[in-house]
N, C-alpha and C. Protein backbone atom coordinates (compact mmCIF):
# COMPACT_ATOMS: atom_id res chain seq x y z
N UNK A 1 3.35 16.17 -9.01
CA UNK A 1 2.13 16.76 -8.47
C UNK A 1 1.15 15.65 -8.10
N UNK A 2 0.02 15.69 -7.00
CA UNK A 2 -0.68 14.97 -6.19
C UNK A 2 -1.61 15.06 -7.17
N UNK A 3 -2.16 14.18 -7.68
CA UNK A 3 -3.75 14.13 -8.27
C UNK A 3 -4.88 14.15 -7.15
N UNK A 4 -6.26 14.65 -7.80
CA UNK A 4 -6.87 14.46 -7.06
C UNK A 4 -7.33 12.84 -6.05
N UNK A 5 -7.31 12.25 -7.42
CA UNK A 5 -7.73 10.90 -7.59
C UNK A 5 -6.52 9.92 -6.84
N UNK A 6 -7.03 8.78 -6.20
CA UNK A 6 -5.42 7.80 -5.40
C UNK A 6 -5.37 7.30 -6.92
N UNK A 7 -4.38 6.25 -6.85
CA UNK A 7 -3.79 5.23 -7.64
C UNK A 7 -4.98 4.37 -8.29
N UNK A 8 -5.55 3.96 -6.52
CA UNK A 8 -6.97 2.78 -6.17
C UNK A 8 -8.06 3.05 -6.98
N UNK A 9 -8.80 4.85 -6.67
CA UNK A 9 -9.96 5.46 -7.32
C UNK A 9 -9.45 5.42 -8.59
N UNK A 10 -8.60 5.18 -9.43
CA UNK A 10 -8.33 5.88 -10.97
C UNK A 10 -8.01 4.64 -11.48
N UNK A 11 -6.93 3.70 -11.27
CA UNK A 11 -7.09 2.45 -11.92
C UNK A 11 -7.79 1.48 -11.26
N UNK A 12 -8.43 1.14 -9.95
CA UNK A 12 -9.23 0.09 -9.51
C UNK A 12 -10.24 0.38 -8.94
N UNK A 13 -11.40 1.23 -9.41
CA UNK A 13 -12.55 1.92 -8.79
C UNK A 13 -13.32 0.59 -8.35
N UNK A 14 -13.53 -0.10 -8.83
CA UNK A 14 -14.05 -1.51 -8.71
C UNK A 14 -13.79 -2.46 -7.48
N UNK A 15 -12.27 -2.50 -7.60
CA UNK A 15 -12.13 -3.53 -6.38
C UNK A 15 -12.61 -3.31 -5.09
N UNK A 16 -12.83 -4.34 -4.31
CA UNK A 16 -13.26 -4.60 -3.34
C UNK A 16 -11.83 -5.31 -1.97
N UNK A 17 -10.50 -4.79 -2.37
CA UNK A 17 -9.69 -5.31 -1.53
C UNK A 17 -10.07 -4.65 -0.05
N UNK A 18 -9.79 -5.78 0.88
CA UNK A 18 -10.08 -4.82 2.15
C UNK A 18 -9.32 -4.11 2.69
N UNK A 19 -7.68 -3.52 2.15
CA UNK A 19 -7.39 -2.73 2.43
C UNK A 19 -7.35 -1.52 2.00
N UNK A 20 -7.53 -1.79 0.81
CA UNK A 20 -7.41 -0.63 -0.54
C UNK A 20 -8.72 -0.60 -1.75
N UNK A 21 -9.58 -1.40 -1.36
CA UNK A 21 -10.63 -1.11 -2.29
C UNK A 21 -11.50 -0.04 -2.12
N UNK A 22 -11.59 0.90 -3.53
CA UNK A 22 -12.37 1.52 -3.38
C UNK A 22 -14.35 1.14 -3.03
N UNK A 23 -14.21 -0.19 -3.76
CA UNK A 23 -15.34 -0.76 -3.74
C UNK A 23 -16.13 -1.01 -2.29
N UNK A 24 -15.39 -1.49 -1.80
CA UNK A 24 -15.65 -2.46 -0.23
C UNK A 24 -15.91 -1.73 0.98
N UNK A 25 -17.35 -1.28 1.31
CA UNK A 25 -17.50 -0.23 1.91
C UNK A 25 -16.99 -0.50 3.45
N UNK A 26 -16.58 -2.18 4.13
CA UNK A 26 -16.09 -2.31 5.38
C UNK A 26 -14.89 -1.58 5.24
N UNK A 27 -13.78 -1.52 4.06
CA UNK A 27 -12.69 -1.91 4.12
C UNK A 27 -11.62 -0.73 5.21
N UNK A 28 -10.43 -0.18 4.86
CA UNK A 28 -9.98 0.50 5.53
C UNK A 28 -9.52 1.95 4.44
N UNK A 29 -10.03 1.72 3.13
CA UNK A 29 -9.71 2.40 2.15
C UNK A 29 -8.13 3.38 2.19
N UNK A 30 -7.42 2.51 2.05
CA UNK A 30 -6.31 2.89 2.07
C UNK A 30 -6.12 3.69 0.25
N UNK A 31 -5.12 4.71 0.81
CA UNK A 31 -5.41 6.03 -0.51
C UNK A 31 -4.09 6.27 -0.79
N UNK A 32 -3.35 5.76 -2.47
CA UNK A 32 -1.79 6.30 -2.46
C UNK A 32 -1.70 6.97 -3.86
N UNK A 33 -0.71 7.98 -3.74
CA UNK A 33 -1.18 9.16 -4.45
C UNK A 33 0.65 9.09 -5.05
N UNK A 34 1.09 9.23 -6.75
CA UNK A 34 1.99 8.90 -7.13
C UNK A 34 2.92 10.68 -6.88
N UNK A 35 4.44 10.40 -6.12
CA UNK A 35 5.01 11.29 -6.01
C UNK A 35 5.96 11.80 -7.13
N UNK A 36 6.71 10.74 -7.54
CA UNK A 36 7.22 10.09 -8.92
C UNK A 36 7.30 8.95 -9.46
N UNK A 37 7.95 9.18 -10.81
CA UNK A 37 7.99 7.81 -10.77
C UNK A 37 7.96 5.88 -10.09
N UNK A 38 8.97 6.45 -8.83
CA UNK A 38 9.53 5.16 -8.22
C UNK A 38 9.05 4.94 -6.41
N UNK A 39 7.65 6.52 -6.42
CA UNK A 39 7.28 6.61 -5.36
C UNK A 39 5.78 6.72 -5.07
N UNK A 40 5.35 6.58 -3.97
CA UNK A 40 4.10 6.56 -3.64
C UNK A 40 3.84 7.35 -2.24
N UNK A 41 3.12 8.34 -1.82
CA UNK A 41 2.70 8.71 -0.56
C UNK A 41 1.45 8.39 -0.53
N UNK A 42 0.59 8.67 0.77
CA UNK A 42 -0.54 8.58 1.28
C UNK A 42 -0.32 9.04 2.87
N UNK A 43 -1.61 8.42 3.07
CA UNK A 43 -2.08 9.11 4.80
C UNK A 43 -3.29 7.79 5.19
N UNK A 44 -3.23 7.45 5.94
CA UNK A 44 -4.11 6.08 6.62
C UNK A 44 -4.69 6.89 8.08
N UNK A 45 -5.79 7.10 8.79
CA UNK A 45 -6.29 7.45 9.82
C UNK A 45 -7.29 6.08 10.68
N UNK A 46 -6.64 5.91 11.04
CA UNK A 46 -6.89 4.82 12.25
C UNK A 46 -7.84 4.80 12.94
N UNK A 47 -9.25 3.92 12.72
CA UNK A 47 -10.64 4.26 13.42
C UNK A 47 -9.95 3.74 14.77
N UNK A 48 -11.09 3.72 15.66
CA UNK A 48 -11.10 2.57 16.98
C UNK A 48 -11.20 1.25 17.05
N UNK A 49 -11.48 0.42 15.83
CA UNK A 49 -11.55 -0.73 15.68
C UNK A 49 -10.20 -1.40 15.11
N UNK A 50 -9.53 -0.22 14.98
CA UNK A 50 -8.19 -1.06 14.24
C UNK A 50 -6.93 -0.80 15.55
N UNK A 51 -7.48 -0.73 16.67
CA UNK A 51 -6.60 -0.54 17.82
C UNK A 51 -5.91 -1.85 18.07
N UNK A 52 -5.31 -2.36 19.35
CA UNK A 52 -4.79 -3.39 19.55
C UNK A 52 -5.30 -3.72 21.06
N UNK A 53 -6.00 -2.96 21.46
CA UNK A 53 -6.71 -2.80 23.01
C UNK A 53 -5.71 -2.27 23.76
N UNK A 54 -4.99 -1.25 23.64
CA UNK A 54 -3.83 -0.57 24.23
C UNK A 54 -3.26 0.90 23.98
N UNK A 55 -4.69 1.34 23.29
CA UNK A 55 -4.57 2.71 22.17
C UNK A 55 -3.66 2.87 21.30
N UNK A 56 -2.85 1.57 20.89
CA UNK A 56 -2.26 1.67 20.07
C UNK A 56 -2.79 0.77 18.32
N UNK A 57 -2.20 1.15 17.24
CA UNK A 57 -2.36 0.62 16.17
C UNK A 57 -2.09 -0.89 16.03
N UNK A 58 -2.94 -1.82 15.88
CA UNK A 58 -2.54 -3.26 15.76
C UNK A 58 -1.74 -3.38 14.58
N UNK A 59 -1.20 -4.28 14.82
CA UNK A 59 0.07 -4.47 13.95
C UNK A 59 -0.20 -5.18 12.58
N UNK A 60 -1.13 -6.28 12.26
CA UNK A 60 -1.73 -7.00 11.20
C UNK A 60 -2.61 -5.62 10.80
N UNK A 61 -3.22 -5.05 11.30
CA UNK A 61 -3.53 -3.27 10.46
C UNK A 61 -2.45 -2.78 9.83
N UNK A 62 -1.23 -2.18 10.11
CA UNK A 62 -0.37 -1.68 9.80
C UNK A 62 0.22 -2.31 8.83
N UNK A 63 0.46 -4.13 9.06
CA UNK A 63 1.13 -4.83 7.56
C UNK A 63 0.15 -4.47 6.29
N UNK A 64 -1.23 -4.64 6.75
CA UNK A 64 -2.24 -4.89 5.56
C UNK A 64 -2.00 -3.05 4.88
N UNK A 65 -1.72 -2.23 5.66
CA UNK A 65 -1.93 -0.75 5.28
C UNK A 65 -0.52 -0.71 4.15
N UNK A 66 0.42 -1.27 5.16
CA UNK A 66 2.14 -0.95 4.13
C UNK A 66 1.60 -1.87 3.11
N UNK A 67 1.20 -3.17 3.13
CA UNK A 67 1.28 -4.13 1.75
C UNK A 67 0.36 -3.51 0.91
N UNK A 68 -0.92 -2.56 0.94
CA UNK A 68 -1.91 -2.10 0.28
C UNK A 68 -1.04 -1.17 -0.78
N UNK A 69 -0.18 -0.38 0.15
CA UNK A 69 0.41 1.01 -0.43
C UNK A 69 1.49 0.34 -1.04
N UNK A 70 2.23 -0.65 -0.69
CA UNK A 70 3.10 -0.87 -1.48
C UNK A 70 2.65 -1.47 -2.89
N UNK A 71 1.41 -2.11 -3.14
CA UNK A 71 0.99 -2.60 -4.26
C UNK A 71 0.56 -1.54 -5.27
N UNK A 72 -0.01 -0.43 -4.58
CA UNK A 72 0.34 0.94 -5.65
C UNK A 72 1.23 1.00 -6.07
N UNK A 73 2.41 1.00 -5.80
CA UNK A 73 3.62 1.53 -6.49
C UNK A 73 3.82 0.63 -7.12
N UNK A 74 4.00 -0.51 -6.83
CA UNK A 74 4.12 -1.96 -8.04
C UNK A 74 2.73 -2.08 -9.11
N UNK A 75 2.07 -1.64 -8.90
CA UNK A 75 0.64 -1.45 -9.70
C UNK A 75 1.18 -0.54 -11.01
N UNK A 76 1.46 0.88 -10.11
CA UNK A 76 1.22 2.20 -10.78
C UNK A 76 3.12 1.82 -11.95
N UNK A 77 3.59 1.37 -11.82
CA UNK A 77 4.96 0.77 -12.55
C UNK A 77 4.53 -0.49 -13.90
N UNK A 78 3.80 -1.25 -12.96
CA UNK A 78 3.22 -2.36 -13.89
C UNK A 78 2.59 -1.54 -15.23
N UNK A 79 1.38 -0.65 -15.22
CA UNK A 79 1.03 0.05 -15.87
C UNK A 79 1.67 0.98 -16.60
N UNK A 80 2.23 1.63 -16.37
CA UNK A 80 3.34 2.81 -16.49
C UNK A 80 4.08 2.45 -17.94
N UNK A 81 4.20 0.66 -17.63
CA UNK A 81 5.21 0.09 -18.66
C UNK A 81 4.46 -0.78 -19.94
N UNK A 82 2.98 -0.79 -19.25
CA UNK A 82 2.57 -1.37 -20.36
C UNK A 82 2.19 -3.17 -20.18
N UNK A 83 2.95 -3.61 -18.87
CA UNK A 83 2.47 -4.93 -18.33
C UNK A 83 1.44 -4.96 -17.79
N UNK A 84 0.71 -4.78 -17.78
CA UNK A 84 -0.53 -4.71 -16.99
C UNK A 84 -1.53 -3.52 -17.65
N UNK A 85 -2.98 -3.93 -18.19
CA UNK A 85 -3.86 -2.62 -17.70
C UNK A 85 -5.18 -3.19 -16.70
N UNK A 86 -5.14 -1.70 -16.29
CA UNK A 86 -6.09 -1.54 -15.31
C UNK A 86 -7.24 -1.95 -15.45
N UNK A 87 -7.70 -2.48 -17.00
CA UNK A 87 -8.94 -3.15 -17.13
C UNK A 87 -8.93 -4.53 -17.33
N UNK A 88 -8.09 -5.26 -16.73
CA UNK A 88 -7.64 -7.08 -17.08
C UNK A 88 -8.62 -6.62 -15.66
N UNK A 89 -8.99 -8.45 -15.34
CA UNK A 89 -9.29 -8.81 -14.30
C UNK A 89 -8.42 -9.44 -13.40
N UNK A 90 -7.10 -9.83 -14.21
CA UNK A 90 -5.66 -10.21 -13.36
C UNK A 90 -5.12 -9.43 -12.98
N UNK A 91 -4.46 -9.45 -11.39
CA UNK A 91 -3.68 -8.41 -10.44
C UNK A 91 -2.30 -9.06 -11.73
N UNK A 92 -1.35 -8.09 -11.80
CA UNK A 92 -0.26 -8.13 -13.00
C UNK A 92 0.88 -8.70 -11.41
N UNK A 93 0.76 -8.35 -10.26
CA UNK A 93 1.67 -8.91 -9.35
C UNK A 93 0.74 -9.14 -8.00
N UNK A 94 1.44 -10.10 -6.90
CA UNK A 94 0.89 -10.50 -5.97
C UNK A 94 1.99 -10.64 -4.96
N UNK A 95 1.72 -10.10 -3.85
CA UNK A 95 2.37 -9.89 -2.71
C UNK A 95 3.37 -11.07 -2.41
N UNK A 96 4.56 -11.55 -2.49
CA UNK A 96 5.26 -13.07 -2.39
C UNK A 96 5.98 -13.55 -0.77
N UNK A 97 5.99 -11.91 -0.46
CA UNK A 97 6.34 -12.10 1.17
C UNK A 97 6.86 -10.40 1.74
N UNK A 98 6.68 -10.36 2.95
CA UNK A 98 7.55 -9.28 3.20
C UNK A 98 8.02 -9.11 4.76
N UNK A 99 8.91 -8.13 5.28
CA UNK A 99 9.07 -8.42 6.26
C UNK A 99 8.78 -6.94 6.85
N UNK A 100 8.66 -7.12 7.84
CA UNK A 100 8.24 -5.89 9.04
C UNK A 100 8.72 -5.46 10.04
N UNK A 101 9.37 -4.61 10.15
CA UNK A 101 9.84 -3.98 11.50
C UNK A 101 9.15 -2.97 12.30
N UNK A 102 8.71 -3.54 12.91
CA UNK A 102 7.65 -2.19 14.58
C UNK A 102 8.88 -1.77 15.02
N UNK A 103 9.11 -0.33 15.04
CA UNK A 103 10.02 0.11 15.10
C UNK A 103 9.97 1.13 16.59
N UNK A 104 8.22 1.88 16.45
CA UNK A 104 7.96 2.57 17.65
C UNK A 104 6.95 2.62 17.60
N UNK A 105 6.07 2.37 18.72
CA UNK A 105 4.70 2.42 18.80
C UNK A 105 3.68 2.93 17.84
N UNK A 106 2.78 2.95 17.34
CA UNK A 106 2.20 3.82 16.74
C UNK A 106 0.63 4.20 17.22
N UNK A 107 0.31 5.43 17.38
CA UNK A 107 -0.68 5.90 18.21
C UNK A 107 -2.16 5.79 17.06
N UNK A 108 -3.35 5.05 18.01
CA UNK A 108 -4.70 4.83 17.42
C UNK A 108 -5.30 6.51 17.47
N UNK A 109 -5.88 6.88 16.39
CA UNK A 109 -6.28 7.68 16.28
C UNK A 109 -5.73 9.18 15.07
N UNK A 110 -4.55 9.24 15.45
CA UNK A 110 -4.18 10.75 14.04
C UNK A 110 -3.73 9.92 13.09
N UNK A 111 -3.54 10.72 11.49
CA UNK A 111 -3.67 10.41 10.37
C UNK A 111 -2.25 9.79 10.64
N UNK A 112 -1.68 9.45 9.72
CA UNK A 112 -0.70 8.53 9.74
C UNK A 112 0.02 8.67 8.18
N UNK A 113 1.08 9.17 7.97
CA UNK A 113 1.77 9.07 6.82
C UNK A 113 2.59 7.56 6.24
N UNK A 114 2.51 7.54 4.81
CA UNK A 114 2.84 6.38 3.91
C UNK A 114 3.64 6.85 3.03
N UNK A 115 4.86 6.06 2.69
CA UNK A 115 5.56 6.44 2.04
C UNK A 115 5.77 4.51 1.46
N UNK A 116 6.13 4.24 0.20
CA UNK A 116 6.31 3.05 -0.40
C UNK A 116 7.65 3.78 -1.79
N UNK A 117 8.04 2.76 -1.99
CA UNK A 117 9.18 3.23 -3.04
C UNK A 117 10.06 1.75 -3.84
N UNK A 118 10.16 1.70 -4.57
CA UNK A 118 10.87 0.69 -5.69
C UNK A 118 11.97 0.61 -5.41
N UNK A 119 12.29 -0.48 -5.13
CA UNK A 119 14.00 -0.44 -4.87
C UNK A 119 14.66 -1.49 -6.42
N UNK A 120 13.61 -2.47 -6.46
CA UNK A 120 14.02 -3.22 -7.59
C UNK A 120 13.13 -3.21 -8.66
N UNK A 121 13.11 -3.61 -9.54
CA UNK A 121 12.09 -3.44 -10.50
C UNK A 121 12.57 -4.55 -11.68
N UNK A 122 11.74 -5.42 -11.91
CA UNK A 122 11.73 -6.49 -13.52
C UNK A 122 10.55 -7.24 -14.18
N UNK A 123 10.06 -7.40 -14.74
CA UNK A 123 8.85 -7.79 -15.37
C UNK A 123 8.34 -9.07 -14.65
N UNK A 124 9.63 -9.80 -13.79
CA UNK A 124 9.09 -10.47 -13.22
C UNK A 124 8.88 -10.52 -11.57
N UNK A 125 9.38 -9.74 -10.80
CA UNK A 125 9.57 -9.79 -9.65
C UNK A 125 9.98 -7.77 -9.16
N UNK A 126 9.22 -7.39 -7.99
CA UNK A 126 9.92 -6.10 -7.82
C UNK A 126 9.85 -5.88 -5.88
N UNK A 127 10.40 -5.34 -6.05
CA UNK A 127 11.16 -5.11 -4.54
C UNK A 127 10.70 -3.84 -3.87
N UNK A 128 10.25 -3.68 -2.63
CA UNK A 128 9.31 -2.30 -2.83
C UNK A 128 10.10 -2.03 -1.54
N UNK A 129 10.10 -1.10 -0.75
CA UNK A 129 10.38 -0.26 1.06
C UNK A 129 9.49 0.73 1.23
N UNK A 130 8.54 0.66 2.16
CA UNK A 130 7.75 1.50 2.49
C UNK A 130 7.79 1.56 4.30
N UNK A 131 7.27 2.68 4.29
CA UNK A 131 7.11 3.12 5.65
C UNK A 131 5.73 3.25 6.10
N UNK A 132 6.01 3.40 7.71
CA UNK A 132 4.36 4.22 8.71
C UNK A 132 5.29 5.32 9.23
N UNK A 133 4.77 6.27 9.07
CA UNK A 133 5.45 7.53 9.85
C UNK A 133 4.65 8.16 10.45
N UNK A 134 4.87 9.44 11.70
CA UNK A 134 3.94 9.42 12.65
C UNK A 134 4.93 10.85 13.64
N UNK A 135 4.63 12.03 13.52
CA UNK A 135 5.16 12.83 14.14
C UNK A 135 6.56 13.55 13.96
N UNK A 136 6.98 13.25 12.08
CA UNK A 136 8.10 12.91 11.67
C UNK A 136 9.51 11.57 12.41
N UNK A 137 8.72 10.86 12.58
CA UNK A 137 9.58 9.26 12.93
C UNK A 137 8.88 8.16 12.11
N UNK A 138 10.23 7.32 11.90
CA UNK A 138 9.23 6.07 11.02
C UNK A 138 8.77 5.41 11.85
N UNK A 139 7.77 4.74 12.19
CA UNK A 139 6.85 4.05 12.83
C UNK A 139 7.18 2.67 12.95
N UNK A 140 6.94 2.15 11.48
CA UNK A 140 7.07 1.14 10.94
C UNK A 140 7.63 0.90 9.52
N UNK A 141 8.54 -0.16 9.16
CA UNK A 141 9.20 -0.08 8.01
C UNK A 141 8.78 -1.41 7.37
N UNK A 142 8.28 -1.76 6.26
CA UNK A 142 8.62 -3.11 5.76
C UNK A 142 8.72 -2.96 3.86
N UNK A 143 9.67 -4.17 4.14
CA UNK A 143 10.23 -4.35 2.40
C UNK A 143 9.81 -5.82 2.21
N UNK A 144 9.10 -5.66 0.50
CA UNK A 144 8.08 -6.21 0.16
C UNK A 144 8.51 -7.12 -1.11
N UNK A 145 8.38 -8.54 -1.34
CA UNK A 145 8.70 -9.12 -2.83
C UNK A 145 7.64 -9.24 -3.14
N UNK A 146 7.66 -8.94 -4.46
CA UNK A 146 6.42 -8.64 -5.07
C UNK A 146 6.35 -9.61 -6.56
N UNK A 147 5.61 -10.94 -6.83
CA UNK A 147 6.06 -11.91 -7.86
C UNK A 147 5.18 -11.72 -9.26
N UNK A 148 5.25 -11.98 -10.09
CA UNK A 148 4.37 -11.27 -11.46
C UNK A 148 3.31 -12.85 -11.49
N UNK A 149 2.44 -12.74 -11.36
CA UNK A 149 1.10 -13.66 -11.38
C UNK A 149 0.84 -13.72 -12.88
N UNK A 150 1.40 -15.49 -12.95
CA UNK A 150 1.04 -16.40 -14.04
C UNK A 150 0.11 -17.00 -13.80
N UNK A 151 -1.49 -17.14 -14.67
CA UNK A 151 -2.26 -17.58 -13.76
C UNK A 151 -1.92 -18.91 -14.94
N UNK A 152 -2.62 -19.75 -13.87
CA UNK A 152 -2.45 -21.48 -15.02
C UNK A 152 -3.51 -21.99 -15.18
């Protein structure tokens, strides 16, 4: 069941990320809402400023939207298990790389579905696949390494 609350509003009311902070009133407030365990949905709606000058969705929008949502699900797991709480001031993981496929255009303007999901999972490293979907088609696909932040 969908809570009212995202992932972001309930464990990071505070932050200020610019894709996903609830804090950061520029940001793009990206919102992911736990389906199960090993999943994450949401919905992203695309002002006019996040166009590409072609009425379409710029593409560094779309990575920052999948890497936002995918850090929910590696967030909402981190927690889940007890590595991480939501009141450290350390992110428990940090984005290590990912790759992206533009698969089909994606149109500036209607809401836009998110889907993110765990493919790997270990205390030290986790593996995420998320989507942009858009009219029932995936949009955009990218899979994400995700590294556990030792700070020194």
């Amino acid at each position: 069941m969908i809570s009212d609350k995202s992932i972001q509003e309930r464990h990071f009311p505070t932050t200020t990320c610019f894709g996903c902070g609830p804090a950061n009133p520029s940001g793009m407030h990206v919102r992911s809402y736990r389906a199960d365990d090993d999943t994450v949905v949401g919905s992203f709606t695309p002002g006019p400023d996040h166009g590409n000058g072609l009425g379409l969705v710029h593409g560094g929008v779309i990575s920052t939207v999948l890497d936002c949502h995918s850090g929910a699900v590696v967030f909402q797991a981190a927690i889940d298990r007890g590595w991480f709480s939501e009141h450290s001031m350390v992110a428990p993981f940090v984005t290590a790389g990912f790759d992206v496929s533009f698969l089909r255009p994606t149109p500036l303007g209607p809401s836009l579905d998110l889907w993110a999901h765990i493919e790997q999972l270990t205390e030290q490293q986790v593996i995420t696949n998320a989507e942009l979907r858009f009219d029932g088609k995936t949009r955009v696909s990218m899979r994400s390494i995700w590294k556990r932040l030792n700070p020194r």
